[in-house]
C-alpha atoms as a PDB file:
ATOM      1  CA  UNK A   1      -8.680 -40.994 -25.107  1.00  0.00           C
ATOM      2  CA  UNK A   2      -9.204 -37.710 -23.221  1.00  0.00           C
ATOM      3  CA  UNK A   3     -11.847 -37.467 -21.213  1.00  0.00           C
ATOM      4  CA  UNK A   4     -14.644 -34.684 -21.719  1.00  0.00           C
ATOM      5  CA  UNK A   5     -15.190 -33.407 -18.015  1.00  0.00           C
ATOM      6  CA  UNK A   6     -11.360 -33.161 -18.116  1.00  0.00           C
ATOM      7  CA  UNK A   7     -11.568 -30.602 -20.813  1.00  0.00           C
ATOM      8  CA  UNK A   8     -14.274 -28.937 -19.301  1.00  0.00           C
ATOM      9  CA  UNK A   9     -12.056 -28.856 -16.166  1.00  0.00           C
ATOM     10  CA  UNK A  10      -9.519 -27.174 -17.688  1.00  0.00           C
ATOM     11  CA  UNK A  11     -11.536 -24.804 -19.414  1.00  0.00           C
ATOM     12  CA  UNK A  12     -12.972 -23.759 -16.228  1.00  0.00           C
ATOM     13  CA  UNK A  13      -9.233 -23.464 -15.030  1.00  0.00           C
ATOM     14  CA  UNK A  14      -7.924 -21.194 -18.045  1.00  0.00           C
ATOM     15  CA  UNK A  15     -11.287 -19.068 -17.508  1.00  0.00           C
ATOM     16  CA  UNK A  16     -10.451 -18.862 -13.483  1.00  0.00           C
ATOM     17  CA  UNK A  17      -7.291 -17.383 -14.342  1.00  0.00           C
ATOM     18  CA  UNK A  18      -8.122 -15.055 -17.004  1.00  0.00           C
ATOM     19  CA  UNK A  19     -10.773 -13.946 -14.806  1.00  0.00           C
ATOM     20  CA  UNK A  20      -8.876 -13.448 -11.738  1.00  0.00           C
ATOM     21  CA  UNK A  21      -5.881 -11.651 -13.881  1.00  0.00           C
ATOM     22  CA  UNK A  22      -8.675  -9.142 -14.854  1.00  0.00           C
ATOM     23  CA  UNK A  23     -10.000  -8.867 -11.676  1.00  0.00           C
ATOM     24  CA  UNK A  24      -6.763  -7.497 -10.158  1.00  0.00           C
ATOM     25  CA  UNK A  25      -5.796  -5.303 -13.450  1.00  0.00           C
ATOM     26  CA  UNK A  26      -9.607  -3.433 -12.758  1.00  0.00           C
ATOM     27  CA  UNK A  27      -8.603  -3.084  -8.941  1.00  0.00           C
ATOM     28  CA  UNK A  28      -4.968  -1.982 -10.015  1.00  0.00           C
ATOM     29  CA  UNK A  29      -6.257   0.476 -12.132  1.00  0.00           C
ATOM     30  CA  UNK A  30      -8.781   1.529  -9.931  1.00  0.00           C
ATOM     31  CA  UNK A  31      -6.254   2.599  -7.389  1.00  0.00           C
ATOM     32  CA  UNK A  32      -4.033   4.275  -9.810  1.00  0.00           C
ATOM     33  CA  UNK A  33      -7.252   6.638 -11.246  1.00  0.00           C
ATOM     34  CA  UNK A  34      -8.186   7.378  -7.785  1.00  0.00           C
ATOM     35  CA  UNK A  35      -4.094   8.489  -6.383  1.00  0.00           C
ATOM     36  CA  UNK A  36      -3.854  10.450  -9.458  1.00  0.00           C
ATOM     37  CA  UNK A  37      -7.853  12.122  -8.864  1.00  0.00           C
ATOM     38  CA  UNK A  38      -6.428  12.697  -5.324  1.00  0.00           C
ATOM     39  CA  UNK A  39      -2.967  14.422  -6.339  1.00  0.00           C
ATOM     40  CA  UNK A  40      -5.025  16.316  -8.527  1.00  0.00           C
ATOM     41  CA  UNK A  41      -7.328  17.486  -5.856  1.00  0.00           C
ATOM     42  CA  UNK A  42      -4.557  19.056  -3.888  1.00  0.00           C
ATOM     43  CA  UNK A  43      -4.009  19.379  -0.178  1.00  0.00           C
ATOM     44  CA  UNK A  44      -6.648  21.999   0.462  1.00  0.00           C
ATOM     45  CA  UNK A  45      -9.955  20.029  -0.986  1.00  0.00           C
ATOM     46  CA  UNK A  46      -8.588  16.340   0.378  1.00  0.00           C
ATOM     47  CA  UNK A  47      -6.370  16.915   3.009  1.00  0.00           C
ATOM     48  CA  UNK A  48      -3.379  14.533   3.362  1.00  0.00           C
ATOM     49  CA  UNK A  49      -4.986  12.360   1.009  1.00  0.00           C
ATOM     50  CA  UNK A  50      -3.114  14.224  -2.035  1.00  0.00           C
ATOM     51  CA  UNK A  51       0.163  12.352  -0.964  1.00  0.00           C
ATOM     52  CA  UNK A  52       1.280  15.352   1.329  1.00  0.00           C
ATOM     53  CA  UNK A  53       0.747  16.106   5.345  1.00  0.00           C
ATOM     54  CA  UNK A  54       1.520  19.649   5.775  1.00  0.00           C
ATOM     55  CA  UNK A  55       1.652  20.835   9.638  1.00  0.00           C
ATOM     56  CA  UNK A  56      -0.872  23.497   9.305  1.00  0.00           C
ATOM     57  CA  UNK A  57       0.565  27.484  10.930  1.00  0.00           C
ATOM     58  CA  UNK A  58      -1.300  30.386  12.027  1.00  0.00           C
ATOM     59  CA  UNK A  59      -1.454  32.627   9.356  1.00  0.00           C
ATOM     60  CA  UNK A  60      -1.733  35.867  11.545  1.00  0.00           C
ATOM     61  CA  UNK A  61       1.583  34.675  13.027  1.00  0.00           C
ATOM     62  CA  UNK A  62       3.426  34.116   9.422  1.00  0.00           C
ATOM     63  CA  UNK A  63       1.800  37.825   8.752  1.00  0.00           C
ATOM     64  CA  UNK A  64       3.389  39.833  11.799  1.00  0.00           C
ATOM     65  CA  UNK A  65       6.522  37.681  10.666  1.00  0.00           C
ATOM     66  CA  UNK A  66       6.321  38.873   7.021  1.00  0.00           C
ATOM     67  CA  UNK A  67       5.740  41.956   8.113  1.00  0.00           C
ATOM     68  CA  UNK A  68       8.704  42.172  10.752  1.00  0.00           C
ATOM     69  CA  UNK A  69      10.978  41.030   8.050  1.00  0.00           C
ATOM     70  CA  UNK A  70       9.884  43.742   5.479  1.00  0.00           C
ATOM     71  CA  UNK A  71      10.262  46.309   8.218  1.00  0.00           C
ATOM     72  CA  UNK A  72      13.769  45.062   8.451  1.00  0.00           C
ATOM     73  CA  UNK A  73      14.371  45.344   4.859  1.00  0.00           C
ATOM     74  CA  UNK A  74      13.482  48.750   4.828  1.00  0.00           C
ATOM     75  CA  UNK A  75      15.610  50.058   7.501  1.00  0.00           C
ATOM     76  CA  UNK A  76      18.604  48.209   5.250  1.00  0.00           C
ATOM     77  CA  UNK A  77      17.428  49.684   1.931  1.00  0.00           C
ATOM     78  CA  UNK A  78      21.042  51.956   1.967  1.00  0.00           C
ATOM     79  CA  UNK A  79      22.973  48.760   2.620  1.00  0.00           C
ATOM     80  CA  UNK A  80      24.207  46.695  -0.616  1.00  0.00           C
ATOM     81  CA  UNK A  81      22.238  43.470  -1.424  1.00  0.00           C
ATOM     82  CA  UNK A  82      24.248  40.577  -1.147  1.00  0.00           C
ATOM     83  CA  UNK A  83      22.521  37.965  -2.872  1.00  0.00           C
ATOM     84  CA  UNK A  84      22.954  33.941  -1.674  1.00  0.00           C
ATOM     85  CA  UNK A  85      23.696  35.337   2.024  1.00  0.00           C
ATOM     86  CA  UNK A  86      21.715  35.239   4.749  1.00  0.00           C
ATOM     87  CA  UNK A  87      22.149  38.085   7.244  1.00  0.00           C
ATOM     88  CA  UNK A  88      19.698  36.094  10.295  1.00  0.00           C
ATOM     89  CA  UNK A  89      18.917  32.085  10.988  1.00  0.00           C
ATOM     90  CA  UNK A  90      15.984  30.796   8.143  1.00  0.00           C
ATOM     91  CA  UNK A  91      13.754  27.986   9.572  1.00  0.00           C
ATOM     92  CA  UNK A  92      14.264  25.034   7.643  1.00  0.00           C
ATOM     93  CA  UNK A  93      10.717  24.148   8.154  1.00  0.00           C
ATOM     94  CA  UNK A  94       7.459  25.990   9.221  1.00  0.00           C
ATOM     95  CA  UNK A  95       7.027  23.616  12.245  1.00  0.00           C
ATOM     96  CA  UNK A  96       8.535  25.739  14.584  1.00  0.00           C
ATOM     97  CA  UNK A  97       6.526  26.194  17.269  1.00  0.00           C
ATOM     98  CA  UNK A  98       6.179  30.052  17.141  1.00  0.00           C
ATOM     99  CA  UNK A  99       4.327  29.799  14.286  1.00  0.00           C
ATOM    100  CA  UNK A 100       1.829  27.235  14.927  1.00  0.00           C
ATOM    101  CA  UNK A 101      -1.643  28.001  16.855  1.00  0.00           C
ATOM    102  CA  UNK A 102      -2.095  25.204  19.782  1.00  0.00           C
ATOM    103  CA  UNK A 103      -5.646  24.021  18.871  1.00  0.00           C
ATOM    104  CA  UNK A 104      -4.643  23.913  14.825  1.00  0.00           C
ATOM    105  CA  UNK A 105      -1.374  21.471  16.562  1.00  0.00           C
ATOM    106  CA  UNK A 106      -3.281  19.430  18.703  1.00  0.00           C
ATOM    107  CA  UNK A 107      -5.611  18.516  15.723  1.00  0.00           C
ATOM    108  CA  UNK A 108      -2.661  17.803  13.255  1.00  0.00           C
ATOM    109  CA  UNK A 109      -0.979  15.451  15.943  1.00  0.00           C
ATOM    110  CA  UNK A 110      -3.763  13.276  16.516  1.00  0.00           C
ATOM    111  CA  UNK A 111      -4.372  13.076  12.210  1.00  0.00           C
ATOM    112  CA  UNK A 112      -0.984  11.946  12.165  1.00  0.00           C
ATOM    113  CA  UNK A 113      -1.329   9.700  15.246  1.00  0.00           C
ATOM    114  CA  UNK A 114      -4.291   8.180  13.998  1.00  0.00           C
ATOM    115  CA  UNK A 115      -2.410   8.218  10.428  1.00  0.00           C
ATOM    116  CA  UNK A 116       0.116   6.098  12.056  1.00  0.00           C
ATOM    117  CA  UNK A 117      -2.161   4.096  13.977  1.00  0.00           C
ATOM    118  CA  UNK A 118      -4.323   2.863  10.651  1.00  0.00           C
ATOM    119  CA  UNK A 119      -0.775   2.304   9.062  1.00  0.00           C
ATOM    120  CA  UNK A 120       0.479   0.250  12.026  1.00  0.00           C
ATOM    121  CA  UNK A 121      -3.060  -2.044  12.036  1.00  0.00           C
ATOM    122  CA  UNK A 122      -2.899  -2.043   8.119  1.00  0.00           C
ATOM    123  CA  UNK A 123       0.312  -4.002   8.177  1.00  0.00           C
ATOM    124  CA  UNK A 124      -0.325  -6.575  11.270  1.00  0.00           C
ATOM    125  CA  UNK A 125      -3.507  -7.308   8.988  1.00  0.00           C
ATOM    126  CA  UNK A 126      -1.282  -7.774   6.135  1.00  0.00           C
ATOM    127  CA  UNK A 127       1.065 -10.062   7.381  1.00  0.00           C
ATOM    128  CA  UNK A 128      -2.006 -12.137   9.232  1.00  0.00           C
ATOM    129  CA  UNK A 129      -3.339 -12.357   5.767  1.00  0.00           C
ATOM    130  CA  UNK A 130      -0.452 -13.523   4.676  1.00  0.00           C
ATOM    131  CA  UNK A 131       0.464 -16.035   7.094  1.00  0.00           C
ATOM    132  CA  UNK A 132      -3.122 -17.229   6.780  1.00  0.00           C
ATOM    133  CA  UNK A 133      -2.307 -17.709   3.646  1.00  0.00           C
ATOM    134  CA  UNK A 134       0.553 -19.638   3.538  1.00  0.00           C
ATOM    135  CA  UNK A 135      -1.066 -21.732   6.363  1.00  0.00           C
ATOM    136  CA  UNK A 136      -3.925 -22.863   4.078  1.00  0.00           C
ATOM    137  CA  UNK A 137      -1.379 -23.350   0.793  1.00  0.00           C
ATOM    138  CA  UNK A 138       0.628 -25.721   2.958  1.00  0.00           C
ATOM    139  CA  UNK A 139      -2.487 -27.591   4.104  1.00  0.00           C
ATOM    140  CA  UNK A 140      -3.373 -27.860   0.812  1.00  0.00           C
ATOM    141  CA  UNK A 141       0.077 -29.243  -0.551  1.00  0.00           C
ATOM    142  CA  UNK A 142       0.305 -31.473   2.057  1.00  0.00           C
ATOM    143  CA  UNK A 143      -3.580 -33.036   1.421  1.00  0.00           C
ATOM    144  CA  UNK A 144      -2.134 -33.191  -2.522  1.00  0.00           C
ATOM    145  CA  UNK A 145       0.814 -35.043  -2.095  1.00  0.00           C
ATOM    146  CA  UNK A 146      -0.984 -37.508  -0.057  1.00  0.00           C
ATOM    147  CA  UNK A 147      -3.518 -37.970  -2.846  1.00  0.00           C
ATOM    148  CA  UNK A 148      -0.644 -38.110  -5.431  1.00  0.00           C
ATOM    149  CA  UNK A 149       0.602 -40.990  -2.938  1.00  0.00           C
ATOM    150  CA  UNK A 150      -2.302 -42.785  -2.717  1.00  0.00           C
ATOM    151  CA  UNK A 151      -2.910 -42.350  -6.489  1.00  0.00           C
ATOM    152  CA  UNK A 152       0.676 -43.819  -7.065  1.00  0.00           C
ATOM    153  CA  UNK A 153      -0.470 -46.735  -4.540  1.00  0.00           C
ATOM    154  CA  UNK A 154      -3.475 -47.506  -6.407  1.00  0.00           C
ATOM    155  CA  UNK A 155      -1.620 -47.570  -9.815  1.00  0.00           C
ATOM    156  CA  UNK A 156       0.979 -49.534  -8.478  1.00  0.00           C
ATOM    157  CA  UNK A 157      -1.826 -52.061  -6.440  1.00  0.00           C
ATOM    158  CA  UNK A 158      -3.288 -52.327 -10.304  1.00  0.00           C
ATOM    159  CA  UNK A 159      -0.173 -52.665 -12.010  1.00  0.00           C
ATOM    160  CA  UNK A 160       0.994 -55.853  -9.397  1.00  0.00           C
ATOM    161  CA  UNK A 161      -2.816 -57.153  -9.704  1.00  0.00           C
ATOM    162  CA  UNK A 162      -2.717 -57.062 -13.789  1.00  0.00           C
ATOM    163  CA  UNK A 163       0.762 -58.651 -13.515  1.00  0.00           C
ATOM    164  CA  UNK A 164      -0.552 -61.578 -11.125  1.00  0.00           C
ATOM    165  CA  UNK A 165      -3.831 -62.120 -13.649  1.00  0.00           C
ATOM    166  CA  UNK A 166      -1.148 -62.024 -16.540  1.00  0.00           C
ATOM    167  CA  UNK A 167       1.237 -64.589 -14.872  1.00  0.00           C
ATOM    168  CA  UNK A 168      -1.104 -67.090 -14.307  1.00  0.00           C
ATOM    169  CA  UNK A 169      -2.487 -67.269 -17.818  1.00  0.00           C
END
């Protein structure tokens, strides 16, 4: 004989999961649309929000560079081009501090700082969450298997009662 508020119990139960499932496919999803909107966008529009932190440079300095370097070119115009070999020292990155104005730098090093920071705080609050978590699960196994225990008491309290009441008849 099952019982009807059982049923309805576990109704409620399959519908809590289903619900829940959906729940965090929508937020999933959610996130995905908005990274891809964001790549999309491209550094300029959202900043490092695209995926990429580019050190901003001064682009009068990468100019008079440019320039400097097509002046050189042109003095070597009678000189045989040697492609695949370098003839001066290429910056591997444009971070070098020659090329970089001092205000535009101070500005990118406290985005990344506070980049870093929000990073940094992002995890402790993730692994609070998460010990929080397991905190309250093992509460709540431990209040469980004491019910289970005193259910399995009470069964077994019934079971030597009916035994006694069936003895003496």
């Amino acid at each position: 004989m099952i019982d009807k508020n059982s049923e309805e119990t576990a109704q409620d139960y399959i519908l809590g999961i289903v619900i829940g499932a959906m729940i965090i496919l929508i937020v999933a999803l959610l996130w995905f649309f908005v990274i891809i909107i964001l790549k999309l966008q491209g550094q300029k529009k959202v900043g490092f929000f695209a995926g990429r932190l580019i050190r901003p440079i001064d682009a009068n300095l990468i100019a008079a560079k440019q320039q400097a370097i097509a002046d050189d070119n042109a003095n070597e115009d009678n000189q045989p081009l040697n492609e695949g070999v370098v003839n001066e020292a290429v910056p591997v990155s444009s971070s070098t501090p020659q090329y970089r104005d001092a205000n535009t730098n101070e500005k990118f090093n406290q985005r990344v700082w506070a980049v870093r920071l929000m990073f940094v705080l992002s995890g402790c609050f993730v692994i609070i969450a998460g010990g929080l978590f397991y905190g309250k699960g093992v509460v709540a196994f431990k209040q469980s298997i004491d019910e289970v225990r005193n259910g399995i008491s009470l069964v077994q309290d019934a079971a030597g009662k009916s035994a006694l009441v069936c003895f003496i008849d």
